[in-house]
Protein backbone atom coordinates (compact mmCIF):
# COMPACT_ATOMS: atom_id res chain seq x y z
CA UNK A 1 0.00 0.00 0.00
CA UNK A 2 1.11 3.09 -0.74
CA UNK A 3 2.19 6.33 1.71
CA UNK A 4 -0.57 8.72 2.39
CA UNK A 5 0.10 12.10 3.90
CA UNK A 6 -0.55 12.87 7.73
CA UNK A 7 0.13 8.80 7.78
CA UNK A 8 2.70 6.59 9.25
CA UNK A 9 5.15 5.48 6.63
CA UNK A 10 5.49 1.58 7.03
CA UNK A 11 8.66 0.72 7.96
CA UNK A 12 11.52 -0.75 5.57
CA UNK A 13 14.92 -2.00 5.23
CA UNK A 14 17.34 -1.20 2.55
CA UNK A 15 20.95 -1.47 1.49
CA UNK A 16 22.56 2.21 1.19
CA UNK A 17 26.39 3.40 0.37
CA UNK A 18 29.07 3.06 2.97
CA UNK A 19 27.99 -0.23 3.40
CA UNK A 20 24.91 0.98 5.81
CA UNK A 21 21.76 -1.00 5.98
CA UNK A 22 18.75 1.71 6.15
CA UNK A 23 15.20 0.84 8.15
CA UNK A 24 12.70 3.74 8.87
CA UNK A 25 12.01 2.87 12.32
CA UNK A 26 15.87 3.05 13.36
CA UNK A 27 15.62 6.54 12.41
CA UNK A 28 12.62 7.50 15.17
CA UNK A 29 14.12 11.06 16.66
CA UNK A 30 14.57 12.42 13.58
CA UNK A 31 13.07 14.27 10.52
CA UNK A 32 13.66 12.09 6.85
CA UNK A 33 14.23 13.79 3.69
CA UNK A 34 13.69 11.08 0.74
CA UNK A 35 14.58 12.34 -2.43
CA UNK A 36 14.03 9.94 -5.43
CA UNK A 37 15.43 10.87 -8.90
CA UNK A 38 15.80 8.89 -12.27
CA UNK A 39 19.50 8.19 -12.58
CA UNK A 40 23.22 8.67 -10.68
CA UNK A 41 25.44 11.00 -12.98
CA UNK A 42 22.87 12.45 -15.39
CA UNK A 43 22.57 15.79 -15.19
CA UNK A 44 19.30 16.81 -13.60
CA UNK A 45 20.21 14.40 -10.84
CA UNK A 46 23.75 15.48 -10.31
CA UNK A 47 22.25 19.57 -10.19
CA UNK A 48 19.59 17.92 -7.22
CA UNK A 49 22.08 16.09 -5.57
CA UNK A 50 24.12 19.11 -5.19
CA UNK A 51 21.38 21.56 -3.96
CA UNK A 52 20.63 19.22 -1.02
CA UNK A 53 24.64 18.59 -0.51
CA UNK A 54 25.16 22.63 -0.24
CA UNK A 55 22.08 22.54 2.06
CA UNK A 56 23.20 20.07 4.10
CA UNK A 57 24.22 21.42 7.15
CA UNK A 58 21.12 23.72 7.56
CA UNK A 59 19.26 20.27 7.63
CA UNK A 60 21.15 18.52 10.01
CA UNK A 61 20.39 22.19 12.00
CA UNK A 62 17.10 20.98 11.59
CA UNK A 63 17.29 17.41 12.65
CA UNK A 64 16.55 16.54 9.55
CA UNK A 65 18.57 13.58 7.72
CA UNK A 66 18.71 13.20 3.47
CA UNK A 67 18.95 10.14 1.44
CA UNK A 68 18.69 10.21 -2.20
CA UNK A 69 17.04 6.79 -3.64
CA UNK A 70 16.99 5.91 -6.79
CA UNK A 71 17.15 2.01 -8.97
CA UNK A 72 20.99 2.41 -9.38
CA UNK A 73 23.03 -0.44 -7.57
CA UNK A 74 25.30 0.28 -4.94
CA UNK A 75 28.49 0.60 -6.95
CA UNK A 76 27.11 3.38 -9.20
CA UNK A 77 25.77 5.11 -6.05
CA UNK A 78 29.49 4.91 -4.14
CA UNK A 79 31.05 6.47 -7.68
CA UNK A 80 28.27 9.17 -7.58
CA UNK A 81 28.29 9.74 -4.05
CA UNK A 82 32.53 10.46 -3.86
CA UNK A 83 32.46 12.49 -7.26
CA UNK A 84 30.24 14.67 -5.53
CA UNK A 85 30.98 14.66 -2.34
CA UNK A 86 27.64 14.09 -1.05
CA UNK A 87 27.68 14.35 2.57
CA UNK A 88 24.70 11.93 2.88
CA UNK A 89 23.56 8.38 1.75
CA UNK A 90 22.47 6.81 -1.38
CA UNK A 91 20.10 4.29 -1.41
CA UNK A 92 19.72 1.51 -3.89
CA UNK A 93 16.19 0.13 -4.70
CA UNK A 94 16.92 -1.98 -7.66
CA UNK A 95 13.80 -3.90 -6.91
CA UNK A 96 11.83 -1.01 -6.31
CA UNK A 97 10.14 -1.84 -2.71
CA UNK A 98 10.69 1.80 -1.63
CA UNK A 99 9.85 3.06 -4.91
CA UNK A 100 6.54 1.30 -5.22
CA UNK A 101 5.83 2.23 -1.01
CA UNK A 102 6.17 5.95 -2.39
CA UNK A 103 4.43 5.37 -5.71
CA UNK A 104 7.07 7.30 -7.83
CA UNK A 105 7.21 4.55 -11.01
CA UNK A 106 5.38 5.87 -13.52
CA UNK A 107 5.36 5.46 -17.29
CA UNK A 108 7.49 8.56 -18.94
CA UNK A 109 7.69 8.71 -22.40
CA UNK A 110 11.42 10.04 -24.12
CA UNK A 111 12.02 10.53 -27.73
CA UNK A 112 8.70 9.08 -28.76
CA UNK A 113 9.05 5.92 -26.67
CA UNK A 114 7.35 4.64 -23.20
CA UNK A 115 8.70 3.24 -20.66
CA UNK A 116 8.55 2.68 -16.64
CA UNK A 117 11.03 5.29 -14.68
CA UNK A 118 11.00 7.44 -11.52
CA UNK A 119 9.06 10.14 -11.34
CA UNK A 120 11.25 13.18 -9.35
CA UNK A 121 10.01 12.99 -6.15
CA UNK A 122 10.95 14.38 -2.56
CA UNK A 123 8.94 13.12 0.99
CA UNK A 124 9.64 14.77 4.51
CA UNK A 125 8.91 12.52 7.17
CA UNK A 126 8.79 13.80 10.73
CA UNK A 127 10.34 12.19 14.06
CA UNK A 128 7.63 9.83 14.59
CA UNK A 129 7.77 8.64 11.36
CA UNK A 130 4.67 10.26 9.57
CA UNK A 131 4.87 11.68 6.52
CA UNK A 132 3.94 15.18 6.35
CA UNK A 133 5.18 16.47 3.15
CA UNK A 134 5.32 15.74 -0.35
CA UNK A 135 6.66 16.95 -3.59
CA UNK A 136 5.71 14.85 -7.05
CA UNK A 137 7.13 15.35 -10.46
CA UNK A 138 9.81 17.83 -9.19
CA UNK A 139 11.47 20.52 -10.97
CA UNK A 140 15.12 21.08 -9.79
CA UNK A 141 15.52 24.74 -9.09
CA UNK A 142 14.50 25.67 -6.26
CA UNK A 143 13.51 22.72 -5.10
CA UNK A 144 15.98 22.02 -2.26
CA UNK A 145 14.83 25.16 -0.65
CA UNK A 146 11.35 24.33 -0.25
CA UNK A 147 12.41 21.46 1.29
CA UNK A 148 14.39 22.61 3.49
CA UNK A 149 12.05 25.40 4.63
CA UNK A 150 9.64 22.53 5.07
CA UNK A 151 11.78 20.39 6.74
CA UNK A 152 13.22 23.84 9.37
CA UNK A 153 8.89 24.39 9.74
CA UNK A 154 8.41 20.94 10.88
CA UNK A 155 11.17 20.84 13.14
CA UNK A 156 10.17 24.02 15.04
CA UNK A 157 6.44 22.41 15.78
């Protein structure tokens, strides 16, 4: 079943770079930034993934963690991760558990042809684990700041 706002998020386990094995309810305490995006190392990504790595430290300020997700394996992820110096996890769904929890596979069409992908999408979870905000089909600029306004909101109570 899929997340619905103002709802607990079921909890989950996942693999994630620097070897770390992610679950939701290991990260009660704290606010959860989930970011999924199509691909490591294309460009809209990369642009994302650095507006939440130059925000970082404003959302740790907030008690709020970040984790990009996206179908890439592990291996891609670490080469991503270091290139950019992301100062937060990756997390690999290549069987797309998370990504079906969050709804974000949709069909996307490119040059005329259709096909399943992941549809840009960002979800703020609070300390108890309910999810209070979310962003579908994302546009990059600008982005990272609304989340991180939502995120220093929350936080505040």
């Amino acid at each position: 079943m899929a997340v619905s706002l103002n709802q607990p998020v079921a909890d989950f386990t996942v693999q994630a770079t620097s070897g770390l094995e992610v679950s939701l309810s290991a990260l009660k305490g704290k606010q959860v930034v989930l970011y999924f995006y199509p691909k490591d190392s294309t460009p809209g990504c990369t642009t994302e993934g650095q507006d939440f790595r130059d925000r970082h430290d404003a959302f740790l300020a907030a008690n709020t963690v970040i984790f990009g997700v996206s179908r890439d394996g592990l291996k891609s992820h670490e080469n991503f991760k270091c290139k950019q110096a992301f100062p937060f996890e990756l997390i690999s769904d290549k069987d797309e558990a998370v990504c079906q929890l969050f709804d974000v596979i949709k069909l996307k069409k490119l040059y005329g042809k259709e096909y399943l992908g992941v549809d840009r999408s960002t979800f703020l979870i609070d300390k108890d684990g309910v999810l209070r905000q979310e962003w579908r089909g994302v546009k990059v600029p600008g982005h990272a700041d609304a989340v991180l306004e939502a995120a220093q909101a929350l936080n505040r109570g």
